[in-house]
C-alpha atoms as a PDB file:
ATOM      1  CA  UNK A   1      71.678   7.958  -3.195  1.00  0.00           C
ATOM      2  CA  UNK A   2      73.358  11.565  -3.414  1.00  0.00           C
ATOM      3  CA  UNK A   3      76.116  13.368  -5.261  1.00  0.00           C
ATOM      4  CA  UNK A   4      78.916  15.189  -2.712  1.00  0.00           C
ATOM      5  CA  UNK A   5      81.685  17.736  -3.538  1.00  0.00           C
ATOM      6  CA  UNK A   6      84.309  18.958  -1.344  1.00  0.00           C
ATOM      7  CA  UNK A   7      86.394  21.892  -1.569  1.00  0.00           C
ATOM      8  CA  UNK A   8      90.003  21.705  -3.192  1.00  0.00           C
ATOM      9  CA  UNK A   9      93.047  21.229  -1.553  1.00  0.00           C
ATOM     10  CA  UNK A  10      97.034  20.208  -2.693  1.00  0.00           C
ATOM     11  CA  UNK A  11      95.345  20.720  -6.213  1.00  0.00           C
ATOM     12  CA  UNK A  12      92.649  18.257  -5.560  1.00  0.00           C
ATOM     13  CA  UNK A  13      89.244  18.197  -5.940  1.00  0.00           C
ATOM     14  CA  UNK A  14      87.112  15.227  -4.703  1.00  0.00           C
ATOM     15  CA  UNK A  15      83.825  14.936  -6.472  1.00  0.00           C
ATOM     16  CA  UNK A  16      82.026  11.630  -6.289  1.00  0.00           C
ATOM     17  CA  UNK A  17      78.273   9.420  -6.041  1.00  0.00           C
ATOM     18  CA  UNK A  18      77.235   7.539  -3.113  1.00  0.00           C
ATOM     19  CA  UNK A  19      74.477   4.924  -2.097  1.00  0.00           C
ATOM     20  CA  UNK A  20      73.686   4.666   2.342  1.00  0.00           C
ATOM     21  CA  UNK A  21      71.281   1.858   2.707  1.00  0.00           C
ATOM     22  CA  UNK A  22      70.325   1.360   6.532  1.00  0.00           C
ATOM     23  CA  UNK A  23      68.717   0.416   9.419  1.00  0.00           C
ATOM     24  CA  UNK A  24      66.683   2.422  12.284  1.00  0.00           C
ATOM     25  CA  UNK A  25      66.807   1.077  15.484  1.00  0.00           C
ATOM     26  CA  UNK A  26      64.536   3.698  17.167  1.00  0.00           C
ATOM     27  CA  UNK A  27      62.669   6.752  15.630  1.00  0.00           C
ATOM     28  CA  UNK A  28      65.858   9.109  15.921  1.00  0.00           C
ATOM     29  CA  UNK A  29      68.885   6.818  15.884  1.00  0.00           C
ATOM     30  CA  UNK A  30      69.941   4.790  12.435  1.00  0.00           C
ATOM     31  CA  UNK A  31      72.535   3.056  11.141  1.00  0.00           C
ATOM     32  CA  UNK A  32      73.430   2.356   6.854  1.00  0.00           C
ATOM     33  CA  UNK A  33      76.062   0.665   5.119  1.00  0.00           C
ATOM     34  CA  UNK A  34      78.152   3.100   2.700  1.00  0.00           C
ATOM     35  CA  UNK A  35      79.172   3.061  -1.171  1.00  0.00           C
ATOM     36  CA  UNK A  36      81.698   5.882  -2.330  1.00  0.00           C
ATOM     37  CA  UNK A  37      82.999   6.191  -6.163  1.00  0.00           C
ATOM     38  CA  UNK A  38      85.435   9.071  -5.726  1.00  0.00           C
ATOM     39  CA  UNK A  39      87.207  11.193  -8.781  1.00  0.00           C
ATOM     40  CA  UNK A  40      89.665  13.261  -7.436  1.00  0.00           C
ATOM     41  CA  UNK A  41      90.166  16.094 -10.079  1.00  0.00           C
ATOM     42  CA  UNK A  42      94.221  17.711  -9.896  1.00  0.00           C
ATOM     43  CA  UNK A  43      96.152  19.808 -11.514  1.00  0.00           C
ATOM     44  CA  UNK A  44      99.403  18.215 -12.072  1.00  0.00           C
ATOM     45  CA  UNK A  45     102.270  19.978 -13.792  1.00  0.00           C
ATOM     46  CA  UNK A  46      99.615  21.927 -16.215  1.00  0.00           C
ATOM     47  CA  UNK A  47      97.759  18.381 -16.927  1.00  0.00           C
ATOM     48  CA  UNK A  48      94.337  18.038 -16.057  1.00  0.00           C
ATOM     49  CA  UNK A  49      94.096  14.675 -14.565  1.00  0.00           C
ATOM     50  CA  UNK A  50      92.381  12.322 -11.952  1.00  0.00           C
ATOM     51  CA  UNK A  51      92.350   9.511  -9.456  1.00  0.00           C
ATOM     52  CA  UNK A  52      89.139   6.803  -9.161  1.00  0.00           C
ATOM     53  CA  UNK A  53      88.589   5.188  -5.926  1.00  0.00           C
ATOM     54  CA  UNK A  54      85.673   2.945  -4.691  1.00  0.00           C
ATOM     55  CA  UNK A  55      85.370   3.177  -0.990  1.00  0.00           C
ATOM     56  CA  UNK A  56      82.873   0.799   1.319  1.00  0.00           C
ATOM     57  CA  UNK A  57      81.849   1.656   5.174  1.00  0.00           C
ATOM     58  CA  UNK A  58      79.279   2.923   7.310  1.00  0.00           C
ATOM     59  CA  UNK A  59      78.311   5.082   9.168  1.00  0.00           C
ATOM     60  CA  UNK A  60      75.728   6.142  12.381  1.00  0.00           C
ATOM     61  CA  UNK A  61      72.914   8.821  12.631  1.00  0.00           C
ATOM     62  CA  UNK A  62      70.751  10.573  15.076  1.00  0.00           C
ATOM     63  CA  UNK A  63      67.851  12.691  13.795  1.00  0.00           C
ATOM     64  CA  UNK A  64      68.126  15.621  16.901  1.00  0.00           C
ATOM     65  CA  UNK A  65      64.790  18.254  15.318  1.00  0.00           C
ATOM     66  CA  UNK A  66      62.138  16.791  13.530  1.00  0.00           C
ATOM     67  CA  UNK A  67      59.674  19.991  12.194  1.00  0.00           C
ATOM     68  CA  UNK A  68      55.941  18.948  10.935  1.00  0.00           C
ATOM     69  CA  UNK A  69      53.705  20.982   8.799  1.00  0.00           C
ATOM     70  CA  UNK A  70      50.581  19.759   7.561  1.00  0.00           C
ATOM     71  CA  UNK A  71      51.559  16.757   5.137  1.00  0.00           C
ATOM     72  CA  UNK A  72      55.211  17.244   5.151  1.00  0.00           C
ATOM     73  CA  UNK A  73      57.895  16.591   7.722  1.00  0.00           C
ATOM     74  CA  UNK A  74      61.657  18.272   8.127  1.00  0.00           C
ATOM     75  CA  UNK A  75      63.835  15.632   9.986  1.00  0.00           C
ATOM     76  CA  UNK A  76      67.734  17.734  10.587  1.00  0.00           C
ATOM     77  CA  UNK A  77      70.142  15.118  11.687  1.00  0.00           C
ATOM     78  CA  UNK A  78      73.461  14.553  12.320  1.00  0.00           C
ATOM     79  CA  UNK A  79      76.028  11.485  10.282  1.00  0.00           C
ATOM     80  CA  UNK A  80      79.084  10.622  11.572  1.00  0.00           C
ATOM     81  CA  UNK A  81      81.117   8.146   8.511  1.00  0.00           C
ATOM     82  CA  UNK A  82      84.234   5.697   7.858  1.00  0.00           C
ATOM     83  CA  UNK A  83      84.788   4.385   4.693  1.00  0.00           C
ATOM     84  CA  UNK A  84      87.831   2.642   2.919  1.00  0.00           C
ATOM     85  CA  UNK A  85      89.081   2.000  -0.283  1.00  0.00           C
ATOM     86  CA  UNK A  86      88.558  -1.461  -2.047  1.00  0.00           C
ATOM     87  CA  UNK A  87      90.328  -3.064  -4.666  1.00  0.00           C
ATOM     88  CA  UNK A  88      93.131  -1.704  -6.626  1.00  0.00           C
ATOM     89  CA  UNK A  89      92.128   2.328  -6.971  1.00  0.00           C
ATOM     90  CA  UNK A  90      93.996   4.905  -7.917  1.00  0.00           C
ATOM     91  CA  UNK A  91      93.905   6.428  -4.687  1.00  0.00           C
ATOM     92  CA  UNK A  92      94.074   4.397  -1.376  1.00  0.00           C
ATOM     93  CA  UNK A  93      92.551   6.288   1.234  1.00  0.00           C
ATOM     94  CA  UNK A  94      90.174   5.607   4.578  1.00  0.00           C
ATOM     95  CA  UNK A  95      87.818   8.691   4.811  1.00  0.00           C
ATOM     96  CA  UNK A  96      86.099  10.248   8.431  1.00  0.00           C
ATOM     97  CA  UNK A  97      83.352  12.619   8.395  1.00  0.00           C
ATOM     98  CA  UNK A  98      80.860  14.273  10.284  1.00  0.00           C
ATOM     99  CA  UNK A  99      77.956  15.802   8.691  1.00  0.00           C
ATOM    100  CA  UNK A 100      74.401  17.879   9.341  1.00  0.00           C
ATOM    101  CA  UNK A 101      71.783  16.421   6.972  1.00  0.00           C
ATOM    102  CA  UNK A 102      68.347  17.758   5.832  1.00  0.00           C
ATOM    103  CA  UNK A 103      65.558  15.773   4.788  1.00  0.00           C
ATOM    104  CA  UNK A 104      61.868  17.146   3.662  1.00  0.00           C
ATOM    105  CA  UNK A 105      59.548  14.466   3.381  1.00  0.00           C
ATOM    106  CA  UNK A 106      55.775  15.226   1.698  1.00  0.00           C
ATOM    107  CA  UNK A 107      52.665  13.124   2.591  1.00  0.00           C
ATOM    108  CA  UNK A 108      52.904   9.626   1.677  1.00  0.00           C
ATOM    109  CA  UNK A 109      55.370  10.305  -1.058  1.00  0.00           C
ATOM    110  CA  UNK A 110      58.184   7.622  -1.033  1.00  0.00           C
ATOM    111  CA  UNK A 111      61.346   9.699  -2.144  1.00  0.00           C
ATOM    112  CA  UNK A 112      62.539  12.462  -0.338  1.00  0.00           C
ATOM    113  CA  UNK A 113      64.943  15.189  -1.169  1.00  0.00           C
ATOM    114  CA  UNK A 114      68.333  15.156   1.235  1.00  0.00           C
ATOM    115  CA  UNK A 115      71.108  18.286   1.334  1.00  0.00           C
ATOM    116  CA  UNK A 116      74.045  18.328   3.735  1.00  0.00           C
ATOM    117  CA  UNK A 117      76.469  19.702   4.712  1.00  0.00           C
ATOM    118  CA  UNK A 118      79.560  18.441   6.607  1.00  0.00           C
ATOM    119  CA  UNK A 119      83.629  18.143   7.213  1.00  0.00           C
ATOM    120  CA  UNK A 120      85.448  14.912   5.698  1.00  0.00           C
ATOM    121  CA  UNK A 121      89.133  14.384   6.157  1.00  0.00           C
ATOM    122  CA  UNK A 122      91.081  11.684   3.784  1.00  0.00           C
ATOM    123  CA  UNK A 123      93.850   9.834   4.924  1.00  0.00           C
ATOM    124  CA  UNK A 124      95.791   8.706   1.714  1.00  0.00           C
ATOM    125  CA  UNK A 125      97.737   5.709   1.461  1.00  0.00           C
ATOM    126  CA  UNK A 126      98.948   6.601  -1.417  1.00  0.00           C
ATOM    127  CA  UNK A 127     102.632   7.736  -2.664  1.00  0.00           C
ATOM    128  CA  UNK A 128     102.503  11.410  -3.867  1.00  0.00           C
ATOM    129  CA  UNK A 129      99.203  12.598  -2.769  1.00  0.00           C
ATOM    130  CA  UNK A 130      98.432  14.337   0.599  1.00  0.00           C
ATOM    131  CA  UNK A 131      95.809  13.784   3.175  1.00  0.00           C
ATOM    132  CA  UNK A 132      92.942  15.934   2.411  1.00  0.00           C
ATOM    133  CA  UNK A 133      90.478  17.838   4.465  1.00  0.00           C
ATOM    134  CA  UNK A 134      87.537  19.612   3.250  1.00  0.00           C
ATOM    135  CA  UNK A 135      83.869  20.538   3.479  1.00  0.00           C
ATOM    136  CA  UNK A 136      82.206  18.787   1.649  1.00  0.00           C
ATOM    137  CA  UNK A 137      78.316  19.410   0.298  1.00  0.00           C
ATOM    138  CA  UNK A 138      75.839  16.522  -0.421  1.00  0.00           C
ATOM    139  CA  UNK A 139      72.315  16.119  -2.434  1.00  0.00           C
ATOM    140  CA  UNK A 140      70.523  13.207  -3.136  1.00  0.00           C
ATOM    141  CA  UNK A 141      67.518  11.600  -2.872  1.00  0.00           C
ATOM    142  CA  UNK A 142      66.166   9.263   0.019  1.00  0.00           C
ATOM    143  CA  UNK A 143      63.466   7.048   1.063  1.00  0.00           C
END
């Protein structure tokens, strides 16, 4: 579960929650199921407004460095995501991204704190707003 932000563009800026729950087929390579709720924040003719949007995908994994020392363990791996927009939103859209992910876990502590870092583009669907590319940066919490 994580909170992402990506960096403006055509006046809008996507800020949103997600949940990934998934599967690992070998010690390095996973796959997870993907929830989005998106708010994109714009300027539009001096109004502050916004567009909601729930989005549902997946995406694929492969942890390439795991680091240990002592009790904890640094696992760097790279995400590459589709998602799409699901019932009537505000803002049809399918997003693609690609992403380098951090993870530190301690000991035999369950949750684990997760960073990343990636590149999304957005292909709208929707009349009036553009497709949007961005970097985008994510934190959250795993297990």
């Amino acid at each position: 579960m994580g909170f992402e932000a990506e960096t403006k563009q055509h006046d809008i800026f996507p800020i949103g929650i997600n949940v990934n729950i998934g599967y690992k087929f070998t010690s390095r390579l996973y796959a997870y199921g993907r929830y989005q709720g998106i708010v994109g924040l714009y300027d539009d003719s001096n109004f502050n407004t916004y567009t909601k949007t729930q989005n549902i995908g997946g995406g694929i994994g492969y942890i390439f460095h795991k680091e240990k020392h002592n009790a904890k363990t640094d696992l760097w791996s790279i995400r590459a995501q589709m998602t799409g927009s699901i019932g009537n939103p505000d803002w049809r859209n399918t997003t693609y991204d690609i992403g380098i992910f951090w993870q530190s876990k301690y000991g035999c502590s369950r949750l684990s704190p997760i960073l990343g870092l990636g590149f999304r583009h957005t292909n709208s669907h929707t009349q009036g707003i553009k497709n949007h590319n961005g970097i985008y940066a994510s934190i959250g919490w795993g297990i």
